[in-house]
Protein backbone atom coordinates (compact mmCIF):
# COMPACT_ATOMS: atom_id res chain seq x y z
CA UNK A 1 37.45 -37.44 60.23
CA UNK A 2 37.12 -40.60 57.99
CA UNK A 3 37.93 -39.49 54.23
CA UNK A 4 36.10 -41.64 53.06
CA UNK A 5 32.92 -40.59 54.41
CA UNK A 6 31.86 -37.49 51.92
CA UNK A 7 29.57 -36.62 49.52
CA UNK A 8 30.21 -38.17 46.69
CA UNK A 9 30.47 -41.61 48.32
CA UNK A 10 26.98 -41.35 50.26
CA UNK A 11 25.36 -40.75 46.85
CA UNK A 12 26.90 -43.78 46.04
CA UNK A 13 25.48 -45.77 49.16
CA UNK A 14 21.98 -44.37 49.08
CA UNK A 15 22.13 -45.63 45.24
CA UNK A 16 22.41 -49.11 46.06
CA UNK A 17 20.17 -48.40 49.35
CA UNK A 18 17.44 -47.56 46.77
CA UNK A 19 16.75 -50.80 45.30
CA UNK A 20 14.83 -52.51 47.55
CA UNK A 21 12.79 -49.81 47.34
CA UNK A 22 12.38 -49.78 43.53
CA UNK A 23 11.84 -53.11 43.45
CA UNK A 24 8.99 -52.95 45.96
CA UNK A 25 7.38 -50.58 43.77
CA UNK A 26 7.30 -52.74 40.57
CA UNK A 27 5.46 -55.36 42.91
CA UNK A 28 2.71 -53.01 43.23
CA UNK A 29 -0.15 -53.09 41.49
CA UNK A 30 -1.21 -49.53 40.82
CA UNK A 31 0.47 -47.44 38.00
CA UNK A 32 1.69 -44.84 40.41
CA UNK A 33 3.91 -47.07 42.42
CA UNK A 34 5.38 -48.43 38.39
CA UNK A 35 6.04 -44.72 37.64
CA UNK A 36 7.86 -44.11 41.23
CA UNK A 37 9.75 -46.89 40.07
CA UNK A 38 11.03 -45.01 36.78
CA UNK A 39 11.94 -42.32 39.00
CA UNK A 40 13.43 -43.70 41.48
CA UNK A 41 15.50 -45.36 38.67
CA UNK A 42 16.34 -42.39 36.97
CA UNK A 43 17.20 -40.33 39.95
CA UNK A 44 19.61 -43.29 41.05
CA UNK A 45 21.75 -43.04 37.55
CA UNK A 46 21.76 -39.25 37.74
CA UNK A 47 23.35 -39.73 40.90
CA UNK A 48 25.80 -41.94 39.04
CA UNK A 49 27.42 -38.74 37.59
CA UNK A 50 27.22 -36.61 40.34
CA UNK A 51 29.13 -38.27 42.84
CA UNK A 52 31.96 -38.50 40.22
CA UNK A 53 31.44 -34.85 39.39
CA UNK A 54 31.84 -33.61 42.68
CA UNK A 55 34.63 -36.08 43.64
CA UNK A 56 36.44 -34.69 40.64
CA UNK A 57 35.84 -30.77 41.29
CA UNK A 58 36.01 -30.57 45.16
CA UNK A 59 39.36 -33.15 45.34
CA UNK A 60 36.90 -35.72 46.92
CA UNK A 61 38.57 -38.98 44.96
CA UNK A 62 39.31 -41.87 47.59
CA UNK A 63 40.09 -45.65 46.93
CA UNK A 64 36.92 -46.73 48.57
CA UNK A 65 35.18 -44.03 45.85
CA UNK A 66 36.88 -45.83 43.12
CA UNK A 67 35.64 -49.23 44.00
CA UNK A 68 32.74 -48.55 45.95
CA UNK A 69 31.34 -47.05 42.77
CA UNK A 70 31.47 -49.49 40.13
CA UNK A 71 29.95 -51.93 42.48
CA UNK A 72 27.09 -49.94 43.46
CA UNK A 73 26.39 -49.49 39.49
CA UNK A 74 26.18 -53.45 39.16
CA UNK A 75 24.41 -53.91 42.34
CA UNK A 76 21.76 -51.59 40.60
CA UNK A 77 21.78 -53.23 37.03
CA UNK A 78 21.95 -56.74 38.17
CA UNK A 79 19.06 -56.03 40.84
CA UNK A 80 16.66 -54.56 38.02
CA UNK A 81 17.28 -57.21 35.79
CA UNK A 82 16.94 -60.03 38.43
CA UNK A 83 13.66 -58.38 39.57
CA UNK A 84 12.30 -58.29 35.21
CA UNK A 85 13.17 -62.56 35.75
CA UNK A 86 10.41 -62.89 37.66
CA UNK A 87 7.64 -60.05 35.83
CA UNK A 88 8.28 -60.48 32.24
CA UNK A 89 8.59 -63.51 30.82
CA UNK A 90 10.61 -62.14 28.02
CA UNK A 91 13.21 -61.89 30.38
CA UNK A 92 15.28 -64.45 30.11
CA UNK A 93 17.69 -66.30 32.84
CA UNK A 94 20.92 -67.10 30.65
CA UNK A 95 20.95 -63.33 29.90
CA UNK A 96 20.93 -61.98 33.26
CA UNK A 97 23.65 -64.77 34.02
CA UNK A 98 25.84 -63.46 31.47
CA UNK A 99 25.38 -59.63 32.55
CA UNK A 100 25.86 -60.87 36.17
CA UNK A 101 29.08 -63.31 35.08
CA UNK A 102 30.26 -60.20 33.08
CA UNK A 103 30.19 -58.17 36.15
CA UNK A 104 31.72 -60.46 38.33
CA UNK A 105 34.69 -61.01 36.65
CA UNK A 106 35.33 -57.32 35.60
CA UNK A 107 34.76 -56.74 39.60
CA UNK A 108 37.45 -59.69 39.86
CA UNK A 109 39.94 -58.08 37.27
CA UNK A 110 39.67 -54.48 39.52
CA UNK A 111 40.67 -56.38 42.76
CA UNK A 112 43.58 -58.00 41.26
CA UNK A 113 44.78 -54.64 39.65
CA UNK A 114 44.13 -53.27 43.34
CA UNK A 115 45.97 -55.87 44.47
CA UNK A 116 49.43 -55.46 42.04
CA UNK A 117 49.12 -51.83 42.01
CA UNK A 118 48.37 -51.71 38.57
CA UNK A 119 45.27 -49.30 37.10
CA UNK A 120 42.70 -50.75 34.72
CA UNK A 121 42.48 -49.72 31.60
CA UNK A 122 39.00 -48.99 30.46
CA UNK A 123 37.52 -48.79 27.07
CA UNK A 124 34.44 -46.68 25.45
CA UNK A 125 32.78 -49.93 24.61
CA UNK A 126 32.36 -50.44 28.96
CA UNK A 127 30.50 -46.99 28.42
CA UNK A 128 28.69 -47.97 25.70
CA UNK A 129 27.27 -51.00 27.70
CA UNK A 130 26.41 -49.02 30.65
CA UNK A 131 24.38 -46.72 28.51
CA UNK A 132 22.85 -50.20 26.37
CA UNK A 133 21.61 -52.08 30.13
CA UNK A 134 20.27 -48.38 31.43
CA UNK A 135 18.40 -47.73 28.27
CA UNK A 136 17.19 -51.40 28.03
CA UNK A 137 16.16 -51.22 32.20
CA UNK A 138 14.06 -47.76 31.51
CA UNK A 139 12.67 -48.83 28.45
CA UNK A 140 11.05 -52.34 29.70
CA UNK A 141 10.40 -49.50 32.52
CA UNK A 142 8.57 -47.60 30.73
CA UNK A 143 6.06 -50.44 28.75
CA UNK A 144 5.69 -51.80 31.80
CA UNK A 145 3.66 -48.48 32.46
CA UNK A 146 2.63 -47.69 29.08
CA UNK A 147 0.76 -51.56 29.60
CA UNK A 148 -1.91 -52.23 31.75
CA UNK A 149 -1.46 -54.79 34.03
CA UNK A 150 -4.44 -57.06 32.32
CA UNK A 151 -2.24 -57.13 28.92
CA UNK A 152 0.96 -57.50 30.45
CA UNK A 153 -0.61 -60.59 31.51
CA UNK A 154 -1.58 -61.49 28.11
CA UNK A 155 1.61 -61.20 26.90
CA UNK A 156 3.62 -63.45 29.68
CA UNK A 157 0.92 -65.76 28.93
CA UNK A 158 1.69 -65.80 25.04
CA UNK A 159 5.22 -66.31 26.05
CA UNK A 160 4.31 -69.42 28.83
CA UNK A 161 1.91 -71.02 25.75
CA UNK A 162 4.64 -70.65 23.61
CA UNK A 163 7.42 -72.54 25.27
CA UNK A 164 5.04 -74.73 26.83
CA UNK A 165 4.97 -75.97 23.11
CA UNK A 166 8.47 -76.33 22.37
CA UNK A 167 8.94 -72.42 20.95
CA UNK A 168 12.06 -70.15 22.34
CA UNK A 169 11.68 -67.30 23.57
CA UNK A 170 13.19 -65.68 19.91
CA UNK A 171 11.07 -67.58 18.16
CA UNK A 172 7.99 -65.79 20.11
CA UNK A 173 9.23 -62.59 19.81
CA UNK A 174 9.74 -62.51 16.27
CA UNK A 175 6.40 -64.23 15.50
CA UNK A 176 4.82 -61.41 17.80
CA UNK A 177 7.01 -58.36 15.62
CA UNK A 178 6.13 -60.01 12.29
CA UNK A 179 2.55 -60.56 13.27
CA UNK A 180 2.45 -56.83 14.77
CA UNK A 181 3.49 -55.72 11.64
CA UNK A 182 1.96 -57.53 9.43
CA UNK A 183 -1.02 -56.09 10.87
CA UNK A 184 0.23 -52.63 11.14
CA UNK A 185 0.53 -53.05 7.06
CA UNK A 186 -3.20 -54.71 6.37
CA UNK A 187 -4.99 -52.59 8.94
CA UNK A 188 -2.92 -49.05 9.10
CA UNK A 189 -1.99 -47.26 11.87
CA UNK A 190 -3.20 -48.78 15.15
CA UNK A 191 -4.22 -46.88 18.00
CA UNK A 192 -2.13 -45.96 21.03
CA UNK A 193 -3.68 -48.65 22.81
CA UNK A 194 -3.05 -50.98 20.29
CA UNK A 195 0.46 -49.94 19.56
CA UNK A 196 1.78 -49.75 23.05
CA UNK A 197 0.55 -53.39 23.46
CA UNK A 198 1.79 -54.82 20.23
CA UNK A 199 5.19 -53.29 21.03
CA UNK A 200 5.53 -54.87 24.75
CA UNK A 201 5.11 -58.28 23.22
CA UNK A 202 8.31 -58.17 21.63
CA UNK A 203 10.68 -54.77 22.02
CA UNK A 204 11.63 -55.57 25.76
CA UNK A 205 13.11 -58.89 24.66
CA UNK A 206 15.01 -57.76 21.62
CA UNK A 207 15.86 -54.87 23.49
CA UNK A 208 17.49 -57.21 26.51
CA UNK A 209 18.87 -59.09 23.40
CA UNK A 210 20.98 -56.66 22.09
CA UNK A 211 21.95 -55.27 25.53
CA UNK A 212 23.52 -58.78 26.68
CA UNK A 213 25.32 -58.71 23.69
CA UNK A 214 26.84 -55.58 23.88
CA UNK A 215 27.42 -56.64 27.57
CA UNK A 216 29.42 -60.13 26.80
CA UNK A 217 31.18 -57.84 23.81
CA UNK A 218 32.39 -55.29 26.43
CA UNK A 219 33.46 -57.97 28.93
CA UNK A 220 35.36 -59.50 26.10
CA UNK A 221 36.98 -56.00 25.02
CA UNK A 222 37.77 -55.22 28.99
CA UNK A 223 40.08 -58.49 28.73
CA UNK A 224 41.76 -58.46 26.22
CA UNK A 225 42.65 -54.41 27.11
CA UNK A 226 43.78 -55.76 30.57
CA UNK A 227 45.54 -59.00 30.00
CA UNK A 228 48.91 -57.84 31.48
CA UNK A 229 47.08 -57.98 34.72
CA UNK A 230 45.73 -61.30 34.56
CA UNK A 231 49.04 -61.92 33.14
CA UNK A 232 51.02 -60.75 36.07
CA UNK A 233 48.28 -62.44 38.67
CA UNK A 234 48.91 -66.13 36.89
CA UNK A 235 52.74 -65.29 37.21
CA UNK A 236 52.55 -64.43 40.89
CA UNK A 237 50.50 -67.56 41.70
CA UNK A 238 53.16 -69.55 39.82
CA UNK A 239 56.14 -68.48 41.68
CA UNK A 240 53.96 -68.12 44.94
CA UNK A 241 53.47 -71.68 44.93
CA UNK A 242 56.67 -72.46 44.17
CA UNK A 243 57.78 -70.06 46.64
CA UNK A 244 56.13 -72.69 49.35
């Protein structure tokens, strides 16, 4: 029987198997389909430590685990954020290029430690970003519940006016958190209604803000901790060629 084909490692499949599925249901209309979404999400970075649980406990641990897993996890984050490109305008391009550029080189670094039998060295910063993109994907999640799809609408076209005129995309946010509250100060509390909306015109994007950060940070911190590697890699090229 193929080791390789256990538990742990189908969790790992059927997570990346699930996003074409989650990101059918954000295409839907109805509120139902937005919340199946959230679960679907959810359910798909539970599974996240399962799999390595019960690798771990049952002895379950292969190679194709170890880089099967990782991948899946990226597959996930970069498809969510790919899929907010194209329903919030707050989501900007360059900062799912840099998660996604992030990604792809880490991915790069673990094949070339694969590749000179050397283990990569990983930090809590990598953990900390993990946590920062799955808390920024369930919060934009969850406004994107919280608002209807009429002022969801609004908003995108607040941000479309707004660069049609020369604005960034920071610029609009912060006008629409100053103006929020501004008015949260004049007028008191607002109502749920009110709140939730005033919020989703400018949390998601600060909230993506500080998650690419954290992201390029981490990618930065994952070099430096691994330079032997890349080290080692530009010294076998050198004598490879030379070797030819």
């Amino acid at each position: 029987m193929n080791p390789n084909i256990n538990i742990p490692n189908t969790l790992t499949v059927l997570r990346v198997v699930s996003l074409p599925f989650f990101i059918w249901f954000l295409y839907q209309k109805e509120q139902s389909y937005h919340i199946a979404a959230l679960v679907l999400f959810s359910l798909a970075s539970l599974t996240d430590f399962v799999d390595g649980y019960i690798a771990r406990k049952y002895k379950q641990e292969t190679e194709f685990g170890k880089f099967l897993d990782p991948l899946a996890d990226k597959i996930i984050v970069v498809g969510c954020f790919t899929t907010f490109i194209f329903l919030h305008e707050q989501i900007e391009l360059w900062m799912v290029l840099l998660i996604v550029g992030r990604d792809m080189l880490i991915t790069t670094l673990r094949y070339l430690a694969i590749r000179l039998g050397k283990s990569i060295r990983t930090t809590m910063l990598g953990k900390v970003k993990t946590a920062f993109q799955m808390g920024a994907i369930i919060l934009i999640l969850i406004f994107f519940i919280l608002v209807s799809s009429k002022k969801r609408i609004i908003i995108n076209e607040v941000y479309q006016s707004g660069k049609e005129s020369g604005m960034t995309v920071f610029g609009i946010a912060s006008e629409n958190a100053i103006a929020f509250f501004k008015t949260w100060k004049e007028n008191g509390t607002p109502g749920w209604s009110d709140l939730v909306f005033g919020l989703g015109g400018f949390v998601p994007y600060f909230g993506m803000l500080l998650t690419t950060f954290i992201t390029v940070l981490s990618g930065i911190r994952y070099l430096v901790s691994n330079r032997e590697v890349i080290r080692l890699e530009s010294i076998r090229r050198i004598f490879g060629k030379n070797g030819n």
